[in-house]
PDB file of N, CA and C in Angstrom:
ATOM      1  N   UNK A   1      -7.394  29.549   6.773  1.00  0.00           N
ATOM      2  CA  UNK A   1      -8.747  30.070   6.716  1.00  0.00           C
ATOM      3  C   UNK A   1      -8.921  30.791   5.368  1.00  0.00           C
ATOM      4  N   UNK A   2     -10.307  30.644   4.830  1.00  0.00           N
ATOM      5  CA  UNK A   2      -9.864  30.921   3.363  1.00  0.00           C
ATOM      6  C   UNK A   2     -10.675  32.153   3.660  1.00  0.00           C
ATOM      7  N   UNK A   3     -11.024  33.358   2.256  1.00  0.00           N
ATOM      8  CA  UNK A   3     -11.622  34.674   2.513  1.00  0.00           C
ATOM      9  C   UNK A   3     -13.050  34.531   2.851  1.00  0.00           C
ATOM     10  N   UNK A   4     -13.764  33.449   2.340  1.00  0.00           N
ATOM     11  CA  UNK A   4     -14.902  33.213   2.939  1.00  0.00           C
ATOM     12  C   UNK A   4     -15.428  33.041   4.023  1.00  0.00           C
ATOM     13  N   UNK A   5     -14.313  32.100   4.763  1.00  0.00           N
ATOM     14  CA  UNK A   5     -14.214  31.916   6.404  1.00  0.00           C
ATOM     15  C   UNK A   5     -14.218  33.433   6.800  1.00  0.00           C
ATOM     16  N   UNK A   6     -12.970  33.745   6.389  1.00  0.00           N
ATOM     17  CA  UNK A   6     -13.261  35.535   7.218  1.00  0.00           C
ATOM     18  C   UNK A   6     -14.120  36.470   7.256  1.00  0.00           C
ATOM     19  N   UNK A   7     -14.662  36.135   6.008  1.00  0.00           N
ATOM     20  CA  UNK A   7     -16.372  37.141   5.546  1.00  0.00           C
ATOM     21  C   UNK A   7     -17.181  36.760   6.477  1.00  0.00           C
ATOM     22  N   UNK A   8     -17.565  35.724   6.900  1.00  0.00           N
ATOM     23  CA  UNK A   8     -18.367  34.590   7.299  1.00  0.00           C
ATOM     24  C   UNK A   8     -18.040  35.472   9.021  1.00  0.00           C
ATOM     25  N   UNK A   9     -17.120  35.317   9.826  1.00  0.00           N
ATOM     26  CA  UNK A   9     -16.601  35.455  10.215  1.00  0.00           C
ATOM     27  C   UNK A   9     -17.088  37.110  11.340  1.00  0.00           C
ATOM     28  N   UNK A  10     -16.338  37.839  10.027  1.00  0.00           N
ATOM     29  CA  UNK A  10     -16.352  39.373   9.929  1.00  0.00           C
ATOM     30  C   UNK A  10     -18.112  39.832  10.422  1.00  0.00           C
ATOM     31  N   UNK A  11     -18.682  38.991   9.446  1.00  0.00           N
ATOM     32  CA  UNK A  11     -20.296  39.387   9.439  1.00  0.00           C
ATOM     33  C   UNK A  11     -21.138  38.493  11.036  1.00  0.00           C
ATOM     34  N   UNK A  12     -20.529  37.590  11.236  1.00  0.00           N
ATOM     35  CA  UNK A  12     -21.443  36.927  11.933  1.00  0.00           C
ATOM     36  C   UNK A  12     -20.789  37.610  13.556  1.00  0.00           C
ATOM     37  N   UNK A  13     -19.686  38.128  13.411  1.00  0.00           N
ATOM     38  CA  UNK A  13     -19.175  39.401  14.745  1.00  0.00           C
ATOM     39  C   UNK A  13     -19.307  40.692  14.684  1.00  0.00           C
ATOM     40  N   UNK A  14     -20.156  41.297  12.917  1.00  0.00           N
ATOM     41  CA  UNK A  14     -20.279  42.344  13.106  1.00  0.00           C
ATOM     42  C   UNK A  14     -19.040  43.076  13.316  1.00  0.00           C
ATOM     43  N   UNK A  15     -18.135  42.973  12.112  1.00  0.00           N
ATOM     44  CA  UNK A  15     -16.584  43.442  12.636  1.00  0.00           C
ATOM     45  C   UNK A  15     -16.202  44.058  11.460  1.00  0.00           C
ATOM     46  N   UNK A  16     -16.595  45.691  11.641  1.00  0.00           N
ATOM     47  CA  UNK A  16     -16.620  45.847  10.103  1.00  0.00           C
ATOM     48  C   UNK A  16     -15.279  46.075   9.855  1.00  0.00           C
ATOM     49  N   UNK A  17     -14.080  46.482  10.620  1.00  0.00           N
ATOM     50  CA  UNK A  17     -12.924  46.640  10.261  1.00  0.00           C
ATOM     51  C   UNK A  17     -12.033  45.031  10.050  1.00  0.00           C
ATOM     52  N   UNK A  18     -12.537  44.108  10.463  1.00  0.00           N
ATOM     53  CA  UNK A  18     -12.502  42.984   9.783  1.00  0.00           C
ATOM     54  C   UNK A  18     -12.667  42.785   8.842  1.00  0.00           C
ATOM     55  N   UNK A  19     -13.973  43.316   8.366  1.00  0.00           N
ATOM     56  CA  UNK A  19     -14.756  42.768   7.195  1.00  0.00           C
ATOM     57  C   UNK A  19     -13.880  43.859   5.981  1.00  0.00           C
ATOM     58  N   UNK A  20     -13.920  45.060   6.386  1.00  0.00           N
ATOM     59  CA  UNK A  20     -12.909  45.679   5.419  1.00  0.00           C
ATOM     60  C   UNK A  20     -11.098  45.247   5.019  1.00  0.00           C
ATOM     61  N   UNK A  21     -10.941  44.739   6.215  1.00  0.00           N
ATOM     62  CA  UNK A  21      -9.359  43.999   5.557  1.00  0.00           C
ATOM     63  C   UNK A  21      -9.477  43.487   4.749  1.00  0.00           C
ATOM     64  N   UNK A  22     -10.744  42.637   4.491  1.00  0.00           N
ATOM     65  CA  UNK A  22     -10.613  41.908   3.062  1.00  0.00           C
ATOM     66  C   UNK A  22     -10.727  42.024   2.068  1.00  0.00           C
ATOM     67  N   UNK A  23     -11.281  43.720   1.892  1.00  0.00           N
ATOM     68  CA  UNK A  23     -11.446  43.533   0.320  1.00  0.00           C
ATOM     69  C   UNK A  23     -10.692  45.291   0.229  1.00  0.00           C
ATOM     70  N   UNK A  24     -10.596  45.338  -0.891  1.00  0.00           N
ATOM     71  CA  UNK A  24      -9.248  45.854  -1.595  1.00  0.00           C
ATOM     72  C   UNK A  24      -9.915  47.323  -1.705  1.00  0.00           C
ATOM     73  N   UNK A  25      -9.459  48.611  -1.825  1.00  0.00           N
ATOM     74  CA  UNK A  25      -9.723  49.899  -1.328  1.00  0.00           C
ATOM     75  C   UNK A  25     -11.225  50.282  -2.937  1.00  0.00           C
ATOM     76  N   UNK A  26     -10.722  49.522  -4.043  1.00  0.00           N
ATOM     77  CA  UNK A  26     -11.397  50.055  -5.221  1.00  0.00           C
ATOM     78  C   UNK A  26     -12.434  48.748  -5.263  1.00  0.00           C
ATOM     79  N   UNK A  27     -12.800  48.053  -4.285  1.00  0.00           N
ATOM     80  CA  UNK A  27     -13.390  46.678  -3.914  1.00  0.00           C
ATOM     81  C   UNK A  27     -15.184  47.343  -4.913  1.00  0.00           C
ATOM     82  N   UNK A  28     -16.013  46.235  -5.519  1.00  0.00           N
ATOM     83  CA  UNK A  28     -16.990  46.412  -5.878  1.00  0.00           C
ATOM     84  C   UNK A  28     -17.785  45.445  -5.022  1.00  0.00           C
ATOM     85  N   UNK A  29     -18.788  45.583  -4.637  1.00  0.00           N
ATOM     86  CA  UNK A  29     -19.603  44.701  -4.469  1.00  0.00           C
ATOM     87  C   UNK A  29     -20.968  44.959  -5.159  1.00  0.00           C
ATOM     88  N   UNK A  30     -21.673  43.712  -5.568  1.00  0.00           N
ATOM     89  CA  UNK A  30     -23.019  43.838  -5.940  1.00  0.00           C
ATOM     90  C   UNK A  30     -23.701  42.934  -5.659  1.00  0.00           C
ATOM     91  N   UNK A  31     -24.955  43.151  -5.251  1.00  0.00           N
ATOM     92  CA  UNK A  31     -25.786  42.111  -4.619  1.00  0.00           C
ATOM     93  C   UNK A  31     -27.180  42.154  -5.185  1.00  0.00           C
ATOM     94  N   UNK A  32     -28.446  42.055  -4.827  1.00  0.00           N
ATOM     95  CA  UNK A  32     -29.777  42.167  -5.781  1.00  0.00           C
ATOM     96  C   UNK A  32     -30.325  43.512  -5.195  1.00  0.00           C
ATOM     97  N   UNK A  33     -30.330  44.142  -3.818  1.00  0.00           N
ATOM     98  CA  UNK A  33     -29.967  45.767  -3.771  1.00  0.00           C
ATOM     99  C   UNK A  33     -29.569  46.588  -4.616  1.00  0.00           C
ATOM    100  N   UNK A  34     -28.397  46.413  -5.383  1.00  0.00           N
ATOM    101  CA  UNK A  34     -27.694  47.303  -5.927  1.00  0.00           C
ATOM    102  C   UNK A  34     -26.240  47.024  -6.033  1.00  0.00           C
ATOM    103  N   UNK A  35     -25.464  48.209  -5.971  1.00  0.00           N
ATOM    104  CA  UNK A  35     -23.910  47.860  -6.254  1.00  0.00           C
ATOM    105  C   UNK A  35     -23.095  49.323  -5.034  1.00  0.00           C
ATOM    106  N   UNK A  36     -22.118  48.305  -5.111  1.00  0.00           N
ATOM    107  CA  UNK A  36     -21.115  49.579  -4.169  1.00  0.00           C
ATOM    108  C   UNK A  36     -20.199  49.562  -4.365  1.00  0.00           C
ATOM    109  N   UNK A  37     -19.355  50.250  -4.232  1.00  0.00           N
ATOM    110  CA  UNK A  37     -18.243  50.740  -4.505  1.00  0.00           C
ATOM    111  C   UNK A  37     -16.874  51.571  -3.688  1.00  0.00           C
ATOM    112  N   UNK A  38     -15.995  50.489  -3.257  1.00  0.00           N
ATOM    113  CA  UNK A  38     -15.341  51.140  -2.177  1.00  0.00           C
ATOM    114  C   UNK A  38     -15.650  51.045  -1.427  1.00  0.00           C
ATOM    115  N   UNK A  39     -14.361  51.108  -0.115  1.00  0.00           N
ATOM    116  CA  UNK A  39     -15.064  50.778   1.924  1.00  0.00           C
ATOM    117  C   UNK A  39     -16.037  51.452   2.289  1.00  0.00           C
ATOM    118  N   UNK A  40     -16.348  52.746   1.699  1.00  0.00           N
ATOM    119  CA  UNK A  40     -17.387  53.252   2.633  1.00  0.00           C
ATOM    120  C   UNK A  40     -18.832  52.834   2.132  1.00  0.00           C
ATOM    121  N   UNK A  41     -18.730  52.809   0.698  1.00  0.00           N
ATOM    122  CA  UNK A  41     -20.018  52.551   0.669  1.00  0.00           C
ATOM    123  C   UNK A  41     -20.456  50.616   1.033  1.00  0.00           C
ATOM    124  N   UNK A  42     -19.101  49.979   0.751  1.00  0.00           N
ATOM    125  CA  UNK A  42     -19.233  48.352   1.489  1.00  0.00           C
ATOM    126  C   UNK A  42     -19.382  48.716   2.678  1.00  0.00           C
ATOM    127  N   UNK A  43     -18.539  49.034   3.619  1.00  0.00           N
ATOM    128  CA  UNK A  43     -19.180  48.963   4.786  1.00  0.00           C
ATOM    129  C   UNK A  43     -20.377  49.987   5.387  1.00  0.00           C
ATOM    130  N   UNK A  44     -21.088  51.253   4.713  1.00  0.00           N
ATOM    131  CA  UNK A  44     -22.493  51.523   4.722  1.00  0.00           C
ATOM    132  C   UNK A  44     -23.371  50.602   4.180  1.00  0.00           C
ATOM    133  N   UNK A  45     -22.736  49.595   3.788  1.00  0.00           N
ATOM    134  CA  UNK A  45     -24.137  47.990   3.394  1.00  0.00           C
ATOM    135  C   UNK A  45     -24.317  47.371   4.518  1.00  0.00           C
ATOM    136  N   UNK A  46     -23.033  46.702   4.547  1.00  0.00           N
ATOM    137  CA  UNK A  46     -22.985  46.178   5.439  1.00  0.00           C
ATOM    138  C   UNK A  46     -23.586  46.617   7.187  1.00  0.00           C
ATOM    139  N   UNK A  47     -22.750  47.687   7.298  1.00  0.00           N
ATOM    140  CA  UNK A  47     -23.717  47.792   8.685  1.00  0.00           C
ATOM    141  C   UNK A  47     -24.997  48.293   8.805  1.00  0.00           C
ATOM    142  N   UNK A  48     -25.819  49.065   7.645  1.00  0.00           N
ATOM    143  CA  UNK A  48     -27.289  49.486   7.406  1.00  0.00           C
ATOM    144  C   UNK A  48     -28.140  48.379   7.237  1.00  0.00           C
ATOM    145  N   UNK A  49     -27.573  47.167   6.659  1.00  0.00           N
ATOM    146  CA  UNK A  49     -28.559  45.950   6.664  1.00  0.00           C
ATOM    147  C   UNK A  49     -27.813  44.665   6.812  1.00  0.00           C
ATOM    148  N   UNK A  50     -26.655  44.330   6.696  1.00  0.00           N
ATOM    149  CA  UNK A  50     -26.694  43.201   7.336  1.00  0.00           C
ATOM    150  C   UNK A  50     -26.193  43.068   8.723  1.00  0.00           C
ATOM    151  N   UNK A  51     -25.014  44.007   9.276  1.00  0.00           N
ATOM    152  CA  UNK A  51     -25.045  43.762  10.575  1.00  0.00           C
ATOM    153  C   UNK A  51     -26.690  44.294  11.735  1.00  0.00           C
ATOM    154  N   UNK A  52     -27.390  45.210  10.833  1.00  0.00           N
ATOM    155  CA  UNK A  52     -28.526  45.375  11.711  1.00  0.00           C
ATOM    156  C   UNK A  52     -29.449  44.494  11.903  1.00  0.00           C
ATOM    157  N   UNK A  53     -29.423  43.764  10.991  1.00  0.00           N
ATOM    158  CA  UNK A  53     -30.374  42.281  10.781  1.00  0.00           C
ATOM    159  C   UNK A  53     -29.989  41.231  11.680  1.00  0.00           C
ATOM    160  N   UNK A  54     -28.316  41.775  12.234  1.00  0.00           N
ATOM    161  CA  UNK A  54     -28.124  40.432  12.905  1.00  0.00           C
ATOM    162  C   UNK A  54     -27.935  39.229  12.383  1.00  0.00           C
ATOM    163  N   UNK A  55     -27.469  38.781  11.414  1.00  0.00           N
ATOM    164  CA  UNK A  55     -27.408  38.148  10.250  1.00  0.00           C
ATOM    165  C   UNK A  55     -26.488  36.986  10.993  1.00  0.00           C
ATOM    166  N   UNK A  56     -26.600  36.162  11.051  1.00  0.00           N
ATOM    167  CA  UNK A  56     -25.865  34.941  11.267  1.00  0.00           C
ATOM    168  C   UNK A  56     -25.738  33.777  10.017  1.00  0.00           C
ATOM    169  N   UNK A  57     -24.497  33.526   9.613  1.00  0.00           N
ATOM    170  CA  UNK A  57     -24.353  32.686   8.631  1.00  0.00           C
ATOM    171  C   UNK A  57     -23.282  31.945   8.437  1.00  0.00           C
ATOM    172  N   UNK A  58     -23.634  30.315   7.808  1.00  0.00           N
ATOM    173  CA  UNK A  58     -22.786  29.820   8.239  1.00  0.00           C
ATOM    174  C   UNK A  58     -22.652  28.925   6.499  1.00  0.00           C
ATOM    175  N   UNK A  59     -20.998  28.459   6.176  1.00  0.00           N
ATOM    176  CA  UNK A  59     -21.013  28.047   4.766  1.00  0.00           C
ATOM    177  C   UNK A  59     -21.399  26.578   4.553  1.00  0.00           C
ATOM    178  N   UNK A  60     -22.371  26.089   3.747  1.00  0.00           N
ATOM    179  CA  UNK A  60     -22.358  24.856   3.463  1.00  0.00           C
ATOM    180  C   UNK A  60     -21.863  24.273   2.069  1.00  0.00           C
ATOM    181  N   UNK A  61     -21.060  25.256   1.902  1.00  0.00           N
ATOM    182  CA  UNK A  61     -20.668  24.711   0.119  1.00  0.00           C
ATOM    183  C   UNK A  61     -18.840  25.633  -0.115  1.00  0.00           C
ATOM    184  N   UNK A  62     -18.139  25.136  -0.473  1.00  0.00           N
ATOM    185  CA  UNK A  62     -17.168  25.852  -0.578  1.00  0.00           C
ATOM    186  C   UNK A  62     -16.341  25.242  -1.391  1.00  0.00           C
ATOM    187  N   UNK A  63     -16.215  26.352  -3.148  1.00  0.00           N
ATOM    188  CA  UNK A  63     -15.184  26.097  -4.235  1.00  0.00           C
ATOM    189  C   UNK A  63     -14.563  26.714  -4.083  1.00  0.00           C
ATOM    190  N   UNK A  64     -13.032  26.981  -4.284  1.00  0.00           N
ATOM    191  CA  UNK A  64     -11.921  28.067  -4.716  1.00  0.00           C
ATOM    192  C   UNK A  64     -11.739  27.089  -6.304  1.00  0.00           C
ATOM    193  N   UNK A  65     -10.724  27.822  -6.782  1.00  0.00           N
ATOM    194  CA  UNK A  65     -10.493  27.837  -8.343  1.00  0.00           C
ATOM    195  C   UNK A  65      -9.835  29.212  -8.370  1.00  0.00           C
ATOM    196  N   UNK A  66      -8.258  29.214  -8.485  1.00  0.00           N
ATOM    197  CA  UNK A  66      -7.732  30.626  -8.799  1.00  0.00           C
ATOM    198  C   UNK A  66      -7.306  31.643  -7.764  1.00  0.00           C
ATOM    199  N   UNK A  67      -7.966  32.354  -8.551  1.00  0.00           N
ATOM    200  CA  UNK A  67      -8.152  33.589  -7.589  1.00  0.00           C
ATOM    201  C   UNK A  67      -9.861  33.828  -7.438  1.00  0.00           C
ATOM    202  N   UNK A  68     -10.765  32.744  -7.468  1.00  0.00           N
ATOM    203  CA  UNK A  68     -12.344  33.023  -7.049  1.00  0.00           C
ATOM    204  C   UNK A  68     -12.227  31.928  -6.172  1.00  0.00           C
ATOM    205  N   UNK A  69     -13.756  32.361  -4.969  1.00  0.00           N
ATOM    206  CA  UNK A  69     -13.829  31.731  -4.231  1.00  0.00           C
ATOM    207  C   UNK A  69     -15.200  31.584  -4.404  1.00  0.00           C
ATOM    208  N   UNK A  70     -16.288  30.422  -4.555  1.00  0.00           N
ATOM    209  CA  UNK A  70     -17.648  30.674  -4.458  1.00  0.00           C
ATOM    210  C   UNK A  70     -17.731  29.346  -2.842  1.00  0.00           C
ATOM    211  N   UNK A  71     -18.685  30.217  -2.451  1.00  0.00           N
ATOM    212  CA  UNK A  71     -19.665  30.145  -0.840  1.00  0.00           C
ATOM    213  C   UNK A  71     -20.933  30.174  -1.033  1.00  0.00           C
ATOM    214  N   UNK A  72     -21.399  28.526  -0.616  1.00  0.00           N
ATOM    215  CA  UNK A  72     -22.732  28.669  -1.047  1.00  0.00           C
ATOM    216  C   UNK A  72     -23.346  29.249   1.161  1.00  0.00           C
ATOM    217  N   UNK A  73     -23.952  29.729   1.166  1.00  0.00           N
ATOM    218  CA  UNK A  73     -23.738  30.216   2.428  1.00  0.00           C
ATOM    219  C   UNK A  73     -25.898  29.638   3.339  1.00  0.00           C
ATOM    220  N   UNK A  74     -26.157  29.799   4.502  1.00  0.00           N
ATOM    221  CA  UNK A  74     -27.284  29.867   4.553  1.00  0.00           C
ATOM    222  C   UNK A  74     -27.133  30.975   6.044  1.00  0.00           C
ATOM    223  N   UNK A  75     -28.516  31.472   6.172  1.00  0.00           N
ATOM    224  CA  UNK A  75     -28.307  32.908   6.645  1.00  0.00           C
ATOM    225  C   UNK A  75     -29.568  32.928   7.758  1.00  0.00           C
ATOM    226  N   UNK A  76     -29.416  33.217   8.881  1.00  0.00           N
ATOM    227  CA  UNK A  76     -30.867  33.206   9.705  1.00  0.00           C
ATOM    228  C   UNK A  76     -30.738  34.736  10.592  1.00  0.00           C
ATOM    229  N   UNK A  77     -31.427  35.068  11.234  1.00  0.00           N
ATOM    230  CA  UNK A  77     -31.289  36.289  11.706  1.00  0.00           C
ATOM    231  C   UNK A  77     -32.840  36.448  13.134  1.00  0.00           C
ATOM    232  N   UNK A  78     -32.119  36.310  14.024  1.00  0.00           N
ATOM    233  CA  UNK A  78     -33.218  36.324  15.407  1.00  0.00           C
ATOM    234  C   UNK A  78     -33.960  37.126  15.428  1.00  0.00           C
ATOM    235  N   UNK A  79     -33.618  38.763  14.707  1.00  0.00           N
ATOM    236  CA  UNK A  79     -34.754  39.405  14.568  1.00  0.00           C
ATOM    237  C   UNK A  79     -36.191  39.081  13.760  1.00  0.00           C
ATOM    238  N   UNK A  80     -35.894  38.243  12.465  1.00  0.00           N
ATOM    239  CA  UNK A  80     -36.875  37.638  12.060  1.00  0.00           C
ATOM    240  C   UNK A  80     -37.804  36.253  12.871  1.00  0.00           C
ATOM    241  N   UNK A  81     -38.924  36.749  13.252  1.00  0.00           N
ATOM    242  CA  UNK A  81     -39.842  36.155  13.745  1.00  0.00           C
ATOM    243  C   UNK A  81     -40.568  35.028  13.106  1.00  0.00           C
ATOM    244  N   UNK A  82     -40.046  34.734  11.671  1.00  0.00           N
ATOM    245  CA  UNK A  82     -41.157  33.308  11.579  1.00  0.00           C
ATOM    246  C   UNK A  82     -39.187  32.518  11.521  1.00  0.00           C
ATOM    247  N   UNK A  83     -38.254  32.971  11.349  1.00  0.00           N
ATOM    248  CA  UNK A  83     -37.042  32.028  11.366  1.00  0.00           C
ATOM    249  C   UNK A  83     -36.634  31.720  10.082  1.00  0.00           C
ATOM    250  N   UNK A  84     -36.969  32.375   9.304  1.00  0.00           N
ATOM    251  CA  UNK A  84     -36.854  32.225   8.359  1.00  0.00           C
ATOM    252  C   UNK A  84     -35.154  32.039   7.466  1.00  0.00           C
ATOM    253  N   UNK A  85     -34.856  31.169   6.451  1.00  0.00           N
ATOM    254  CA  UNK A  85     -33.760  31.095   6.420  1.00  0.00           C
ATOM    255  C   UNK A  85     -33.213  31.342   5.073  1.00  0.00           C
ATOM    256  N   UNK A  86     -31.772  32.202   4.775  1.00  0.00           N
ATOM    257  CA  UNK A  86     -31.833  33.062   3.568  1.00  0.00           C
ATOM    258  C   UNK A  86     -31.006  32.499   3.223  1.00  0.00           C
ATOM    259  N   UNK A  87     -30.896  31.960   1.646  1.00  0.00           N
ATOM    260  CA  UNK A  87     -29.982  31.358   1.004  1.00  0.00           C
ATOM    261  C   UNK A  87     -28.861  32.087  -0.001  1.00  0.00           C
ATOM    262  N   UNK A  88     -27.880  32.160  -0.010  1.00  0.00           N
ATOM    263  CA  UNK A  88     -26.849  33.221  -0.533  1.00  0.00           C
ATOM    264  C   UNK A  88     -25.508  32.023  -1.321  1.00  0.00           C
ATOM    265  N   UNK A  89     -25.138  32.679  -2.335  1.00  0.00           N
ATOM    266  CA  UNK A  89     -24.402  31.806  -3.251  1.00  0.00           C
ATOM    267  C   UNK A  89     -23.261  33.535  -3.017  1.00  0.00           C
ATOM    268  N   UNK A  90     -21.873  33.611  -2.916  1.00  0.00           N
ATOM    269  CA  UNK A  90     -21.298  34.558  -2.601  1.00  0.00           C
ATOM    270  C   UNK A  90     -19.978  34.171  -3.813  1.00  0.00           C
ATOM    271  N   UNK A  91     -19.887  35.297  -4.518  1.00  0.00           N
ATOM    272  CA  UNK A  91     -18.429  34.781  -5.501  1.00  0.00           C
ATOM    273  C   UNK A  91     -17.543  35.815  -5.563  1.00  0.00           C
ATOM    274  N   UNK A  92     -16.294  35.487  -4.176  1.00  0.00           N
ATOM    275  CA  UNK A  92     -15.559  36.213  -4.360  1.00  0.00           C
ATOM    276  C   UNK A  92     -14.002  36.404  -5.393  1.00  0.00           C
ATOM    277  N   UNK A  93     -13.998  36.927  -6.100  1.00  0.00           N
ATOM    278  CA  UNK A  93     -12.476  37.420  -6.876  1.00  0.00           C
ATOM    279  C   UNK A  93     -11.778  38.459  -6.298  1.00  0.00           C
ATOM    280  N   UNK A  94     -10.488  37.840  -6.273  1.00  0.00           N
ATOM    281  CA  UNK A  94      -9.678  38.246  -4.752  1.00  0.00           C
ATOM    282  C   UNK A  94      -8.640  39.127  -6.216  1.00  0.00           C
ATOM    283  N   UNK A  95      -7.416  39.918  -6.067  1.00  0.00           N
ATOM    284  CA  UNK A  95      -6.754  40.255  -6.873  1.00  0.00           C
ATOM    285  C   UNK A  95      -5.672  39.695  -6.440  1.00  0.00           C
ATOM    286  N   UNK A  96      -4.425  40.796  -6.925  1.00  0.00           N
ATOM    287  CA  UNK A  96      -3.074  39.899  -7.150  1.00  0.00           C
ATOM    288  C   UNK A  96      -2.574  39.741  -5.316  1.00  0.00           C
ATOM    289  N   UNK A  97      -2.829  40.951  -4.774  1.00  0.00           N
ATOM    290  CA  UNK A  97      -2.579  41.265  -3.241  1.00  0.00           C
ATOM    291  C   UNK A  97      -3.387  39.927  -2.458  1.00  0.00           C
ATOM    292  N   UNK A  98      -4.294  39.276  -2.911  1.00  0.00           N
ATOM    293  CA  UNK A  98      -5.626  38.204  -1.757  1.00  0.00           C
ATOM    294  C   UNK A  98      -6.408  38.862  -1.558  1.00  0.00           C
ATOM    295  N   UNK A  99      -6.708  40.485  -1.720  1.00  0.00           N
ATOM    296  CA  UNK A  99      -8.000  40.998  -1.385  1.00  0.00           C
ATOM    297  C   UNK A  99      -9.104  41.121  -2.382  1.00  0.00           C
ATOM    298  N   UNK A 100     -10.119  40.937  -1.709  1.00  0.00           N
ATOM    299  CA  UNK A 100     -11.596  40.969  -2.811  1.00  0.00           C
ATOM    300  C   UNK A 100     -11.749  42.058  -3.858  1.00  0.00           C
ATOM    301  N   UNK A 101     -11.524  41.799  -4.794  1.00  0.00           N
ATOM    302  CA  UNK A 101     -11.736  43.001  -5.691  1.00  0.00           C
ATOM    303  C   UNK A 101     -13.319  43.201  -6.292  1.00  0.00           C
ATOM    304  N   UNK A 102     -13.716  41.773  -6.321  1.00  0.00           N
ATOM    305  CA  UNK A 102     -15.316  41.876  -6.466  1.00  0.00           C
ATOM    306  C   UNK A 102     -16.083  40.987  -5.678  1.00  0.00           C
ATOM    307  N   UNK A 103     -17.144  41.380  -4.798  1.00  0.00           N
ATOM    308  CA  UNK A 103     -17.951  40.617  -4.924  1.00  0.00           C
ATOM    309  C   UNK A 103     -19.487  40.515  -5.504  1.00  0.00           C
ATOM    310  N   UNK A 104     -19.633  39.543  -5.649  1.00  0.00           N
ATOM    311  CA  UNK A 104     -21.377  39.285  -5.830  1.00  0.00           C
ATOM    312  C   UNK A 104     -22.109  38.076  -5.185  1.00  0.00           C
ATOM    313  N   UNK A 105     -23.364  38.575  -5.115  1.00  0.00           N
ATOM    314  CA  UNK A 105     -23.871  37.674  -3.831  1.00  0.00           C
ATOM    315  C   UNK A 105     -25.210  37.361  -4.739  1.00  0.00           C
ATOM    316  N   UNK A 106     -25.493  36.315  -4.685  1.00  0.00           N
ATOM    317  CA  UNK A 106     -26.810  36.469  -5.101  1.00  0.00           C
ATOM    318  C   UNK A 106     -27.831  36.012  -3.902  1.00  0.00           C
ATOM    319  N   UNK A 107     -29.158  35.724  -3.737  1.00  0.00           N
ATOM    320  CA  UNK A 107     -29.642  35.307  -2.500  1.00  0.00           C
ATOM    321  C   UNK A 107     -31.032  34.590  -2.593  1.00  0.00           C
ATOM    322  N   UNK A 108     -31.664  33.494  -2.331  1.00  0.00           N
ATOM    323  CA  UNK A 108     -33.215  33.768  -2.228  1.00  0.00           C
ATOM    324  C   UNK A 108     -34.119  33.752  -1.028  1.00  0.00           C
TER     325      UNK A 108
END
């Protein structure tokens, strides 16, 4: 299972101590929100908007190369009422350990 599967995974069970095994204690993430820095503020993203959204997502595109992983991902969420469906390109760089040292997400 590669780190994407587990992101994928982590988020679509809402498992944030899942979702934190994977990425590395000085972990960055940045997305079109903003940027974070470290578990608490990754997982204050994560559960303030995407596990509250209910976010279900599943990968339809998947490169590794290295130590990056890009996930082209698509994203729906039951709370949204017209069904609308969110498109996310995810590029993770894992370090020397396998854990995420960065991510970035972009989305439309």
């Amino acid at each position: 299972m590669t780190t994407a599967d587990r992101y994928v995974e982590a988020v679509n069970n809402a498992d944030s101590a899942a979702l934190l095994a994977l990425f590395a204690e000085d972990a960055i993430l940045t997305h079109p929100v903003g940027t974070d820095r470290g578990h608490i503020e990754i997982a204050d993203f994560h559960n303030d908007v995407v596990f509250a959204g209910q976010l279900r997502m599943t990968i339809t595109r998947h490169i590794e190369q290295g130590n990056v992983e890009v996930a082209q991902l698509q994203g729906t969420s039951p709370l949204d009422e017209d069904g609308t469906t969110v498109y996310t390109v995810d590029i993770f760089e894992l370090n020397d350990d396998g854990l995420v040292q960065n991510l970035d997400i972009y989305y439309r």
